[in-house]
PDB file of N, CA and C in Angstrom:
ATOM      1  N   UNK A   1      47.745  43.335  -4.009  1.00  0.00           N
ATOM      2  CA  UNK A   1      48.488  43.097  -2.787  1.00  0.00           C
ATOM      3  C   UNK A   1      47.554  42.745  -1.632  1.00  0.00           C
ATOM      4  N   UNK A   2      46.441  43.114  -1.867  1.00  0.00           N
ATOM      5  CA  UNK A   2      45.582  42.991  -0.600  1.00  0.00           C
ATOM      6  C   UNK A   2      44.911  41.590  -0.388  1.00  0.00           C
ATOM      7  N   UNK A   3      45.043  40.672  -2.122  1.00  0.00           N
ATOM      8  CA  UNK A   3      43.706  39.569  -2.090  1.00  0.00           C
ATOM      9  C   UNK A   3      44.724  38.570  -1.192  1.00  0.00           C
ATOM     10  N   UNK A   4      46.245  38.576  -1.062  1.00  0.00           N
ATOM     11  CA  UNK A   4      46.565  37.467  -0.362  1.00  0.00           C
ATOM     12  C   UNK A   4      46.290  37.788   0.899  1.00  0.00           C
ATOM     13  N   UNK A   5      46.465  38.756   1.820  1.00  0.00           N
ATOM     14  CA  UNK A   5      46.251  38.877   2.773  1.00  0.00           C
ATOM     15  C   UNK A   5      44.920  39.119   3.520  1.00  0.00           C
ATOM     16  N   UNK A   6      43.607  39.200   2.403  1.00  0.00           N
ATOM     17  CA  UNK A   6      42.352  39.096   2.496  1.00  0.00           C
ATOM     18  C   UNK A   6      42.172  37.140   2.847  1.00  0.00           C
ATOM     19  N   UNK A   7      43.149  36.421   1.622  1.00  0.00           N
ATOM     20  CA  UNK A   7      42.560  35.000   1.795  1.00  0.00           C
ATOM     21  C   UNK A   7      43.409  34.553   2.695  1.00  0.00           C
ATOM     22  N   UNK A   8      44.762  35.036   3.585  1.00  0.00           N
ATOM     23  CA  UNK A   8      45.057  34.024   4.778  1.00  0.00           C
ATOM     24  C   UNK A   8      44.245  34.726   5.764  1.00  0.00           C
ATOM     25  N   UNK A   9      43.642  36.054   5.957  1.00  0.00           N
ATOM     26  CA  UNK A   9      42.704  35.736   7.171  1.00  0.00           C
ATOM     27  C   UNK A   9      41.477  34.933   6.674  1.00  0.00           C
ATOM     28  N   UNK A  10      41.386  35.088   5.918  1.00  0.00           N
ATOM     29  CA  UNK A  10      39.885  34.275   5.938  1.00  0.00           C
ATOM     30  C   UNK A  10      40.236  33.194   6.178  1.00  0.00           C
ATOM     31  N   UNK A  11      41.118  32.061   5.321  1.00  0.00           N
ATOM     32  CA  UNK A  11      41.400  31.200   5.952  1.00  0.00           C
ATOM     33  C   UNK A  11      41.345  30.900   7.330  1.00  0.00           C
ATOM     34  N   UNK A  12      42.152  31.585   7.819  1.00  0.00           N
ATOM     35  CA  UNK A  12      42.647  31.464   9.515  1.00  0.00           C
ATOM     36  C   UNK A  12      41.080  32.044   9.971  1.00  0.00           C
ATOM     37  N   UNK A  13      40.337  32.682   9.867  1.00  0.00           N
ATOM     38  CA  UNK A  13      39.051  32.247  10.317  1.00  0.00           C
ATOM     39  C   UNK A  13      37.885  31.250  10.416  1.00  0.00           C
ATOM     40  N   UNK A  14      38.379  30.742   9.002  1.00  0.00           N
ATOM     41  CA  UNK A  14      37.624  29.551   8.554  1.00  0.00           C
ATOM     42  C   UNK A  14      37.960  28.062   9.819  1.00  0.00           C
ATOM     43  N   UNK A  15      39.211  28.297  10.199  1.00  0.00           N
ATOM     44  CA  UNK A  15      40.718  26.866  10.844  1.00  0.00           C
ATOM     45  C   UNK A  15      39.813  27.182  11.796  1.00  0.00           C
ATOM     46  N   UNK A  16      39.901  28.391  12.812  1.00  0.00           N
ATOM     47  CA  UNK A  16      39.465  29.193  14.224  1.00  0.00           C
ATOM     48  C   UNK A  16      37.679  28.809  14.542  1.00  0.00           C
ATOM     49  N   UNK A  17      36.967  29.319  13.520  1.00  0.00           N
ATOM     50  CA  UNK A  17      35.903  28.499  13.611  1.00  0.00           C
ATOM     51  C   UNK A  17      35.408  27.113  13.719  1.00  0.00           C
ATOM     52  N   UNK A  18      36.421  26.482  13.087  1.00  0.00           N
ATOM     53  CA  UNK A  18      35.662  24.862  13.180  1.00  0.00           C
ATOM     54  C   UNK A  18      36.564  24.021  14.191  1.00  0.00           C
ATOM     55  N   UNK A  19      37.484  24.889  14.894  1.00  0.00           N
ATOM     56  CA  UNK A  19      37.811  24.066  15.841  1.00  0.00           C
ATOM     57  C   UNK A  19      37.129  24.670  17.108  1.00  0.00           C
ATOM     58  N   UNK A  20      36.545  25.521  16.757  1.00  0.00           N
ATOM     59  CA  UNK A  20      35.534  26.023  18.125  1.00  0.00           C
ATOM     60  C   UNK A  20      34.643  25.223  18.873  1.00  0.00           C
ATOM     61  N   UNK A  21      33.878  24.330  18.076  1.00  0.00           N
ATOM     62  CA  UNK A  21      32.886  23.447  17.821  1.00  0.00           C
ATOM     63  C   UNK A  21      33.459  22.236  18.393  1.00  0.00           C
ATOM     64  N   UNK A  22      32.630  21.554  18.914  1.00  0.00           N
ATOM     65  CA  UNK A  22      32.483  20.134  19.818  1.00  0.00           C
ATOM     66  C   UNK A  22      32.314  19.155  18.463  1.00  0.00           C
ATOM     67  N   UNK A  23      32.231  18.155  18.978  1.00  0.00           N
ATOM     68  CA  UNK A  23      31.426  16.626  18.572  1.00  0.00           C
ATOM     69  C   UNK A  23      30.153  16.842  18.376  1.00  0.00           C
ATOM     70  N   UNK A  24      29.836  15.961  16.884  1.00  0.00           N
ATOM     71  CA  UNK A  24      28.473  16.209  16.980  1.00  0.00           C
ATOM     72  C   UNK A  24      28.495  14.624  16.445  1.00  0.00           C
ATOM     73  N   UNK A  25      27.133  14.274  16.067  1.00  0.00           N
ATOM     74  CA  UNK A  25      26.144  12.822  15.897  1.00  0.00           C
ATOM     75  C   UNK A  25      25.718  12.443  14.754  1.00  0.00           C
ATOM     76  N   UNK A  26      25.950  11.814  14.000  1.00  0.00           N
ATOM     77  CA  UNK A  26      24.741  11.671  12.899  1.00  0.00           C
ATOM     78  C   UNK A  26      24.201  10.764  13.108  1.00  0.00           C
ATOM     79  N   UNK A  27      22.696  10.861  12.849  1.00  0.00           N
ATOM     80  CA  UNK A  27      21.907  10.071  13.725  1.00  0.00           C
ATOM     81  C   UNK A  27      20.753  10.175  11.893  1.00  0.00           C
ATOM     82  N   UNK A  28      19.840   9.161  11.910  1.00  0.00           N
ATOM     83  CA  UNK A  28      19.130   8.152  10.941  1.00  0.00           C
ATOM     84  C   UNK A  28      17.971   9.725  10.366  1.00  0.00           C
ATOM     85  N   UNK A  29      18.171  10.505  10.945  1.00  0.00           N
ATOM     86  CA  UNK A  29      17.079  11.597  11.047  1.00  0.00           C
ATOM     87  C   UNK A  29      17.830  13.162  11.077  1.00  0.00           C
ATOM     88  N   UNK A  30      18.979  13.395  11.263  1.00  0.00           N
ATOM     89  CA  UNK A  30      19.904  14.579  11.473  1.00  0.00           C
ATOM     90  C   UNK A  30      21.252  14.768  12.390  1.00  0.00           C
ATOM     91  N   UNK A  31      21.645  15.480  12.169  1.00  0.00           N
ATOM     92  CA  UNK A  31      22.573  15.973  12.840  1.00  0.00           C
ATOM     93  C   UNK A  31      22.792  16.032  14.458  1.00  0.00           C
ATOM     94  N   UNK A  32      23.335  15.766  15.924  1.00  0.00           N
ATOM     95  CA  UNK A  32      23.036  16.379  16.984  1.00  0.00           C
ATOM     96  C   UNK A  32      24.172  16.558  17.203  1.00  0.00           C
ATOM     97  N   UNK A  33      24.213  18.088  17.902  1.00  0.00           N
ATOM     98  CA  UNK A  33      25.428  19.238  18.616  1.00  0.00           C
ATOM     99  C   UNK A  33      25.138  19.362  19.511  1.00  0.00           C
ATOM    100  N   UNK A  34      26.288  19.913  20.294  1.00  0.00           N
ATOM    101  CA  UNK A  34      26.132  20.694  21.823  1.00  0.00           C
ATOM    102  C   UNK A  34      24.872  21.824  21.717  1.00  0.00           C
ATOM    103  N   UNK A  35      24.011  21.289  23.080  1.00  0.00           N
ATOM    104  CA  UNK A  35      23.235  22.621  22.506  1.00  0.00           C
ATOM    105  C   UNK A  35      21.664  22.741  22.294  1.00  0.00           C
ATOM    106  N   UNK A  36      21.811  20.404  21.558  1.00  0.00           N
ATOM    107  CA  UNK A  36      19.873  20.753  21.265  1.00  0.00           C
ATOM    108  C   UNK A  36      19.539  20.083  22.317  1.00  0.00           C
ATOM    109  N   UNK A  37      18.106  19.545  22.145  1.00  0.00           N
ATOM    110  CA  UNK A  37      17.802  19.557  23.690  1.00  0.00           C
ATOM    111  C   UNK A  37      17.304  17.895  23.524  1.00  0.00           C
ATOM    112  N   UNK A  38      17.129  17.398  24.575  1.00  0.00           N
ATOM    113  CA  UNK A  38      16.594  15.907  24.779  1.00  0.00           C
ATOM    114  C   UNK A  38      15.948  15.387  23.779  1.00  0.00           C
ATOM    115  N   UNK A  39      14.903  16.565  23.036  1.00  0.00           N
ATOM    116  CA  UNK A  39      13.739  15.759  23.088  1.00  0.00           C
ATOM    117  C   UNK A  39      14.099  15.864  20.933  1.00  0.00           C
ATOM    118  N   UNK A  40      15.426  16.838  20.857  1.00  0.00           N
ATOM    119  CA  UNK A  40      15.482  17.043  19.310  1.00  0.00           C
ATOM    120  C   UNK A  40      16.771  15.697  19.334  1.00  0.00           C
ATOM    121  N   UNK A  41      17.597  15.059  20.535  1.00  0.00           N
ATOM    122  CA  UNK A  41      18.006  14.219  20.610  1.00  0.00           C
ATOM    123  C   UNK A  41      16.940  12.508  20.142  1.00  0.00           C
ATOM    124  N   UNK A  42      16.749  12.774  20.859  1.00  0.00           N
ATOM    125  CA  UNK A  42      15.235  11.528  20.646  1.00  0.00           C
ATOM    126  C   UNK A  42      14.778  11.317  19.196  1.00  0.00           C
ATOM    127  N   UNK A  43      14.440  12.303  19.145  1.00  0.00           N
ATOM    128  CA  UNK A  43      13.900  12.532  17.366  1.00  0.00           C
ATOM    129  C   UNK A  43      14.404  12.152  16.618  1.00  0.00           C
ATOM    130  N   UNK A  44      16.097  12.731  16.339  1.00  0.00           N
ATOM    131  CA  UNK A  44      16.796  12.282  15.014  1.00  0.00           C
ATOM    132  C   UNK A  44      17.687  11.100  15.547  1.00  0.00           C
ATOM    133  N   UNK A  45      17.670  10.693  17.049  1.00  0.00           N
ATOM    134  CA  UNK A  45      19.175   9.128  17.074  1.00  0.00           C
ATOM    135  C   UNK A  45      17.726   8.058  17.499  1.00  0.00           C
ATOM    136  N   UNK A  46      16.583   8.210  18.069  1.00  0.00           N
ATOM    137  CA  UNK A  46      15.574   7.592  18.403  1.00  0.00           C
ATOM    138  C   UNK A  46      15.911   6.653  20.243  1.00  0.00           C
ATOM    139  N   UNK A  47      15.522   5.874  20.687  1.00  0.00           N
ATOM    140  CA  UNK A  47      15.938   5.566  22.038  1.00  0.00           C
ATOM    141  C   UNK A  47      17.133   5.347  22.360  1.00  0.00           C
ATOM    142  N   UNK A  48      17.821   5.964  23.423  1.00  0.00           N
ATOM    143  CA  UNK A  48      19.063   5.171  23.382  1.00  0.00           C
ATOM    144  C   UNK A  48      19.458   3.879  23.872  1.00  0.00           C
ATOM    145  N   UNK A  49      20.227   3.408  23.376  1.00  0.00           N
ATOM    146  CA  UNK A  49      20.992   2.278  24.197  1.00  0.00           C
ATOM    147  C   UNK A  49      20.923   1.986  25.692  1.00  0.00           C
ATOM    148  N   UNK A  50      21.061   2.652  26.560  1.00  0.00           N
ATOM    149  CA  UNK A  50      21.298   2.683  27.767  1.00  0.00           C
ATOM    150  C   UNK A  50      21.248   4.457  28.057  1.00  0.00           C
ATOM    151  N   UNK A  51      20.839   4.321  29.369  1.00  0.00           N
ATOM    152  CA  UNK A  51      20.842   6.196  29.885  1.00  0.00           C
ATOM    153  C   UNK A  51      20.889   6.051  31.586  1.00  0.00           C
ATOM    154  N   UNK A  52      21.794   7.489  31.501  1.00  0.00           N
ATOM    155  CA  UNK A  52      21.864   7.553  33.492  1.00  0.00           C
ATOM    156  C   UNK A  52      21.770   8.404  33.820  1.00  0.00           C
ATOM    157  N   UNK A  53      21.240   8.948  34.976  1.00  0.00           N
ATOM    158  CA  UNK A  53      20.962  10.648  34.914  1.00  0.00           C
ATOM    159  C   UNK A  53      21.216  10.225  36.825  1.00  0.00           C
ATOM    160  N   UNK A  54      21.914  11.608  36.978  1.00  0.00           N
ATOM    161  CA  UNK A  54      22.481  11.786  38.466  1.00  0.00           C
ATOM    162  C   UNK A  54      22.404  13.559  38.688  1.00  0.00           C
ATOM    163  N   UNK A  55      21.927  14.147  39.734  1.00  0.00           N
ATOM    164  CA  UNK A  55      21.987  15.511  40.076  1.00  0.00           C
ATOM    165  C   UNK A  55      23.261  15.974  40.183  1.00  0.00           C
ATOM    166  N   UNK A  56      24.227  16.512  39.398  1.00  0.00           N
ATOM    167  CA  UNK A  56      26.164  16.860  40.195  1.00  0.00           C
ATOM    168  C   UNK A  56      25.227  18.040  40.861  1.00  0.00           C
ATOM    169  N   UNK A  57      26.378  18.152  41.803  1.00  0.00           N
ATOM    170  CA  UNK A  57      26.633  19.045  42.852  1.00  0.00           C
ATOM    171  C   UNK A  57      26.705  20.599  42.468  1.00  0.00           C
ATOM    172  N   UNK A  58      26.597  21.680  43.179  1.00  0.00           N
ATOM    173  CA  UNK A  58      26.653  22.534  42.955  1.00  0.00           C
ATOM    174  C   UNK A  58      27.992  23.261  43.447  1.00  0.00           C
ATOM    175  N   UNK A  59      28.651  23.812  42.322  1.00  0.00           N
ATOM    176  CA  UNK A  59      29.907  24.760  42.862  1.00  0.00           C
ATOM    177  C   UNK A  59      29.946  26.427  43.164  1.00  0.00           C
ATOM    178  N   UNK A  60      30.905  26.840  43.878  1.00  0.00           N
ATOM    179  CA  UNK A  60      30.840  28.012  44.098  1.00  0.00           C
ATOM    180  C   UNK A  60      31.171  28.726  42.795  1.00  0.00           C
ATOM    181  N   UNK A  61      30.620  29.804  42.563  1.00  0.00           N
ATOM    182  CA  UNK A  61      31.163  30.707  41.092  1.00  0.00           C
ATOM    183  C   UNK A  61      32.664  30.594  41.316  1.00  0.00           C
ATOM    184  N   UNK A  62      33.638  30.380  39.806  1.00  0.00           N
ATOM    185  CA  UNK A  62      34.449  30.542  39.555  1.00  0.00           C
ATOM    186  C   UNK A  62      35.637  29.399  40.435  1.00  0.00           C
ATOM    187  N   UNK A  63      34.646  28.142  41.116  1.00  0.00           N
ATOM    188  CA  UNK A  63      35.731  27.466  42.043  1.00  0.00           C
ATOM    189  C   UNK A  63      35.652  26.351  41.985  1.00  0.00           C
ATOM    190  N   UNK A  64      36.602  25.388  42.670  1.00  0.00           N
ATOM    191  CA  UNK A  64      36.023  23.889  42.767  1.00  0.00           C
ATOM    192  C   UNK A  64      35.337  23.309  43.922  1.00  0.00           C
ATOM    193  N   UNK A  65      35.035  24.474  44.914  1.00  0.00           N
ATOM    194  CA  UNK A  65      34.553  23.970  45.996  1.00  0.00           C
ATOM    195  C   UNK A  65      32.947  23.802  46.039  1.00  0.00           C
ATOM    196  N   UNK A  66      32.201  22.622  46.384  1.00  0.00           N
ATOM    197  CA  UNK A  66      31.248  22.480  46.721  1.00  0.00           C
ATOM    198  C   UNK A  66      30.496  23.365  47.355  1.00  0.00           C
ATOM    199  N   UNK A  67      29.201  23.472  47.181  1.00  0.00           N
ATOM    200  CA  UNK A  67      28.125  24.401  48.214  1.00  0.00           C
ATOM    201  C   UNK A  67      27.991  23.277  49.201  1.00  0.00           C
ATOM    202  N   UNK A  68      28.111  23.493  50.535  1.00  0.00           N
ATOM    203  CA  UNK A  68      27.778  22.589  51.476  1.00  0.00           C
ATOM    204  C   UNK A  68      26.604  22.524  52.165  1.00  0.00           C
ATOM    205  N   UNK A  69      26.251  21.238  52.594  1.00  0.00           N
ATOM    206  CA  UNK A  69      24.839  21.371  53.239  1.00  0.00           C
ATOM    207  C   UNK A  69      24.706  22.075  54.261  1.00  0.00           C
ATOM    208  N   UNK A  70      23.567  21.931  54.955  1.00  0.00           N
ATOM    209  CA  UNK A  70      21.958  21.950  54.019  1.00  0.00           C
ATOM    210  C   UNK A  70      21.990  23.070  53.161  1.00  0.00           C
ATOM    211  N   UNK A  71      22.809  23.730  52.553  1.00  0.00           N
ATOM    212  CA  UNK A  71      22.304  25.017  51.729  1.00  0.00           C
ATOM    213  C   UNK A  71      22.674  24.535  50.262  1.00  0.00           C
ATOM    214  N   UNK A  72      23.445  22.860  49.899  1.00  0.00           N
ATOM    215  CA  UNK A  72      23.410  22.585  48.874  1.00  0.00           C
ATOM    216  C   UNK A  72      21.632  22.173  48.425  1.00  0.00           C
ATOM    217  N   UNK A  73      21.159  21.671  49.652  1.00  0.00           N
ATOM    218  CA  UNK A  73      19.876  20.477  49.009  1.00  0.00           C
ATOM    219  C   UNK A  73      18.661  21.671  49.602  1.00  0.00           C
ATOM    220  N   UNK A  74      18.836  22.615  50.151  1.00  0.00           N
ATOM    221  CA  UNK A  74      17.592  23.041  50.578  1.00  0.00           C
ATOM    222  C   UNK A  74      17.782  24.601  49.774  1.00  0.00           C
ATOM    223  N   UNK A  75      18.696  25.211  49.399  1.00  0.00           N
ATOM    224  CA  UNK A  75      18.723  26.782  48.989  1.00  0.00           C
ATOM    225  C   UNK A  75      19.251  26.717  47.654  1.00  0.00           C
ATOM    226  N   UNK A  76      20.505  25.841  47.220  1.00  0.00           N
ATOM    227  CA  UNK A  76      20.749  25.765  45.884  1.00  0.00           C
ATOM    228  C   UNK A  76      20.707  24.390  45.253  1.00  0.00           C
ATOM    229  N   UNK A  77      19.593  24.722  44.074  1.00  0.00           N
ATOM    230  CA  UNK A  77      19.408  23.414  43.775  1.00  0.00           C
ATOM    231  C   UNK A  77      20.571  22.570  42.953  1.00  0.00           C
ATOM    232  N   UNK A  78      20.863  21.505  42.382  1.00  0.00           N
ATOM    233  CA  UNK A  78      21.499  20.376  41.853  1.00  0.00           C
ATOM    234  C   UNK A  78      21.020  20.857  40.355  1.00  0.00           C
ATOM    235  N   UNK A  79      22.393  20.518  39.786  1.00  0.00           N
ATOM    236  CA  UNK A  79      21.964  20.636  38.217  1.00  0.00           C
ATOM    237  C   UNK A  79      21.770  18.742  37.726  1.00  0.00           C
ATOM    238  N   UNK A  80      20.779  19.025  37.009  1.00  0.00           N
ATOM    239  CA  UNK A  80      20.453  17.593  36.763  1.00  0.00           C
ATOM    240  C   UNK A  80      21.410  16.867  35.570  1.00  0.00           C
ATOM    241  N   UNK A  81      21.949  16.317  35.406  1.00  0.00           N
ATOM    242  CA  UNK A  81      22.830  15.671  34.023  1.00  0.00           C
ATOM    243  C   UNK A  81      22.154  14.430  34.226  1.00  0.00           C
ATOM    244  N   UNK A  82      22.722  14.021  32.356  1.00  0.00           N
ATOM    245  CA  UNK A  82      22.058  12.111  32.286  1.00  0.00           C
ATOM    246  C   UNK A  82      23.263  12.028  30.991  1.00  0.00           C
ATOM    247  N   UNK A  83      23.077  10.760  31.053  1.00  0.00           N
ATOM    248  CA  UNK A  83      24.210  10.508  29.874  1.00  0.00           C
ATOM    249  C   UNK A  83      23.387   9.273  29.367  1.00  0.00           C
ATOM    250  N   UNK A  84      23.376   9.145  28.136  1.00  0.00           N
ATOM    251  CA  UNK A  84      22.711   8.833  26.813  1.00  0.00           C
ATOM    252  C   UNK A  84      23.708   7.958  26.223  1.00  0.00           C
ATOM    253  N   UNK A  85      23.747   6.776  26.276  1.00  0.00           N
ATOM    254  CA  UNK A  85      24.572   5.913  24.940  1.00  0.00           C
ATOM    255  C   UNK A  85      24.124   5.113  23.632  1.00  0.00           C
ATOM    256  N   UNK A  86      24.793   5.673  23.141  1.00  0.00           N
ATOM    257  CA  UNK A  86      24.258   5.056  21.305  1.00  0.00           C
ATOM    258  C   UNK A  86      25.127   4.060  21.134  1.00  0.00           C
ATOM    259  N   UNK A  87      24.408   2.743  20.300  1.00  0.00           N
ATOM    260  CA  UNK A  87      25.356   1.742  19.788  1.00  0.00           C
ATOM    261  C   UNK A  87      25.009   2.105  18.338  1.00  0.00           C
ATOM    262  N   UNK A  88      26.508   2.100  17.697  1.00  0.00           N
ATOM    263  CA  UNK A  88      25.908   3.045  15.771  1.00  0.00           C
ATOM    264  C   UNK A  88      26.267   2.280  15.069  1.00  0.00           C
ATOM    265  N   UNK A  89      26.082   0.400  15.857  1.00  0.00           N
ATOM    266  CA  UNK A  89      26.344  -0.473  14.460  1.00  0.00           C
ATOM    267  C   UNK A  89      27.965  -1.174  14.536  1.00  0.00           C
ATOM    268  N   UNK A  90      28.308  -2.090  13.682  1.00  0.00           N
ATOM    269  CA  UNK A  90      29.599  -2.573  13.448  1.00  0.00           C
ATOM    270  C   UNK A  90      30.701  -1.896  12.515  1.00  0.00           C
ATOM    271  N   UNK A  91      31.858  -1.648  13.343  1.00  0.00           N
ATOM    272  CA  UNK A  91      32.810  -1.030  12.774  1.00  0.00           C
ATOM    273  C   UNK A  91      32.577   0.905  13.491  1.00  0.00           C
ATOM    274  N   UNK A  92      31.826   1.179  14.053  1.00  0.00           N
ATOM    275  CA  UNK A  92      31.222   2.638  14.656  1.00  0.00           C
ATOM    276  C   UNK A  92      31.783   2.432  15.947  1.00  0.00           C
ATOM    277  N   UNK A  93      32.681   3.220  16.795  1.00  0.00           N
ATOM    278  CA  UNK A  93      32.288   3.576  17.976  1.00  0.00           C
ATOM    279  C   UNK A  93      31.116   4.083  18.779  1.00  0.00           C
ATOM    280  N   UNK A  94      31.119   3.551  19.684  1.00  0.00           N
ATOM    281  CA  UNK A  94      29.707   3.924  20.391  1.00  0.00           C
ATOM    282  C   UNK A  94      30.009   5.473  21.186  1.00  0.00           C
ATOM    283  N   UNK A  95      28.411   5.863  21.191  1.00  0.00           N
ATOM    284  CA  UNK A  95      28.727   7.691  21.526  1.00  0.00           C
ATOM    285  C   UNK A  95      28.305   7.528  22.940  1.00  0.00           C
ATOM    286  N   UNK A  96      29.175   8.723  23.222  1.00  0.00           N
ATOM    287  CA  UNK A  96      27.917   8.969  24.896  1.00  0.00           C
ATOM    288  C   UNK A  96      27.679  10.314  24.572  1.00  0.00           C
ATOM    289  N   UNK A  97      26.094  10.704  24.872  1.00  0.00           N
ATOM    290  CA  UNK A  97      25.719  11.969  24.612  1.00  0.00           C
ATOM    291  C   UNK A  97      25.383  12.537  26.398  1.00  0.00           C
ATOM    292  N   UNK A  98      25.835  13.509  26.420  1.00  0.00           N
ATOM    293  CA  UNK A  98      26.160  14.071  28.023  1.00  0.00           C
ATOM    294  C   UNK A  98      25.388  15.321  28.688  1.00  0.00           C
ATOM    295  N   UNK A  99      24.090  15.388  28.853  1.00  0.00           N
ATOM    296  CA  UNK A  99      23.211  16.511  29.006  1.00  0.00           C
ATOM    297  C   UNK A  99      23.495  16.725  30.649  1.00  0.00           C
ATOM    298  N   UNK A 100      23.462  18.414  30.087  1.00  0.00           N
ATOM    299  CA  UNK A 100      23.174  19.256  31.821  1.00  0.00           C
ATOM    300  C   UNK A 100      22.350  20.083  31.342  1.00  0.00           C
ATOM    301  N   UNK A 101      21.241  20.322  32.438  1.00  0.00           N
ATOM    302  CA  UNK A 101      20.169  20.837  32.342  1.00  0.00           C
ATOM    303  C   UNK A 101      19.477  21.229  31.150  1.00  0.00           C
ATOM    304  N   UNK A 102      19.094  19.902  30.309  1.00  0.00           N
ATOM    305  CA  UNK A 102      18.217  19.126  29.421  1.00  0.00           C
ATOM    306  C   UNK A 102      18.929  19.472  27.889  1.00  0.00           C
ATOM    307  N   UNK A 103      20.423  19.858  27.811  1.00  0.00           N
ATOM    308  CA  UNK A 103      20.980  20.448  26.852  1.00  0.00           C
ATOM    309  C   UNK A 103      22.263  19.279  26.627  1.00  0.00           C
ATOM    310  N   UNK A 104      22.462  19.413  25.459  1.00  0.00           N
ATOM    311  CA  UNK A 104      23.911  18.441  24.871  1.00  0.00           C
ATOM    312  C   UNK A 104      24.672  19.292  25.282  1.00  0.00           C
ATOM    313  N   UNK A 105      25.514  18.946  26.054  1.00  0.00           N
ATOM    314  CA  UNK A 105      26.931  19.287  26.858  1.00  0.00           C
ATOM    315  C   UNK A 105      27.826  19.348  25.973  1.00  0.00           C
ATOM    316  N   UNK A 106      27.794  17.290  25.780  1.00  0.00           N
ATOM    317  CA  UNK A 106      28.884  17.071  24.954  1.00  0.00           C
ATOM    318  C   UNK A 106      28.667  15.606  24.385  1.00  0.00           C
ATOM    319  N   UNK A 107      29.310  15.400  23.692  1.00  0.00           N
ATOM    320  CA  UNK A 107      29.268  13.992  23.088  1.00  0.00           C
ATOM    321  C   UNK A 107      30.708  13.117  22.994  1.00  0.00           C
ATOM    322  N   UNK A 108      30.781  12.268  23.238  1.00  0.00           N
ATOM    323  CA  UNK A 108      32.384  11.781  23.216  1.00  0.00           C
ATOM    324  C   UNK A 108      32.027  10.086  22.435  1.00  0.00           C
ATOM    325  N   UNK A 109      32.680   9.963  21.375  1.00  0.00           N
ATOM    326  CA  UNK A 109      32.520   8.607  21.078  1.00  0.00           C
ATOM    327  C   UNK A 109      33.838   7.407  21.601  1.00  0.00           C
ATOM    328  N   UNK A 110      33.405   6.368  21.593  1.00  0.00           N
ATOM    329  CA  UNK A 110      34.362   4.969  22.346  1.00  0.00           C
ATOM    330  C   UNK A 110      34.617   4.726  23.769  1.00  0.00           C
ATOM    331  N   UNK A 111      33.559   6.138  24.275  1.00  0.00           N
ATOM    332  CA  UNK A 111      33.731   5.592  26.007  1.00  0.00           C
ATOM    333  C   UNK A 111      32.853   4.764  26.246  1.00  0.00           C
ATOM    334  N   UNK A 112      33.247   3.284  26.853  1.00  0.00           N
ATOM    335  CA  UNK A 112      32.296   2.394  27.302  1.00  0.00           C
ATOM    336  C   UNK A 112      31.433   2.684  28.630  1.00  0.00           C
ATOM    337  N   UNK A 113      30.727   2.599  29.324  1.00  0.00           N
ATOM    338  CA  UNK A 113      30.356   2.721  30.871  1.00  0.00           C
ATOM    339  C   UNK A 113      31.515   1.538  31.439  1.00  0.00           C
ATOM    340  N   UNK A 114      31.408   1.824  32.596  1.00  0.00           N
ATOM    341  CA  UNK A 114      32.346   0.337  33.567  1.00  0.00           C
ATOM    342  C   UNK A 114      30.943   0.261  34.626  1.00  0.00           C
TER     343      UNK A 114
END
């Protein structure tokens, strides 16, 4: 009586886990997830396509409001982001890989830049 109700949780842990998880990359050299850093980016997709990196703004804990100056640019610093695009060939959507402070954020494939 117990093994069915042993294998639908497991199941339902197994579902719960892998939708936890982001987008990841396969790239000519490995895998990339939320998480590794620039330089394990580089390694396994090699240069990207195009890249843009802009400081966003800093928010208050828990809000959408901006830190305002001068205490945004002189007391709290700017988190740095860059965004990374891969072209993965014909018939592939192209990725954008999305770093804040030198970490994979996120990855989203078929967004073009405008």
């Amino acid at each position: 009586m117990r093994t069915p109700h042993l294998l639908t949780l497991s199941m339902l842990a197994a579902f719960g886990a892998g939708s936890a998880h982001g987008e990841s990359l396969r790239c000519a050299v490995g895998s990339v997830a939320e998480g590794d850093s620039r330089l394990a980016v580089l390694y396994k997709c090699g240069e990207p396509l195009a890249r843009d990196g802009a400081c966003a703004p800093v928010h208050y804990a828990g809000s959408l409001r901006r830190v305002p100056e001068p205490f945004a640019s002189s007391l709290v610093p700017c988190v740095p982001t860059e965004e990374w695009l891969y072209e993965r060939g014909p018939g592939n959507l192209v990725a954008m890989v999305r770093f804040r402070s030198g970490k994979v954020q996120s990855i989203q494939y078929g967004h073009v830049p405008r």
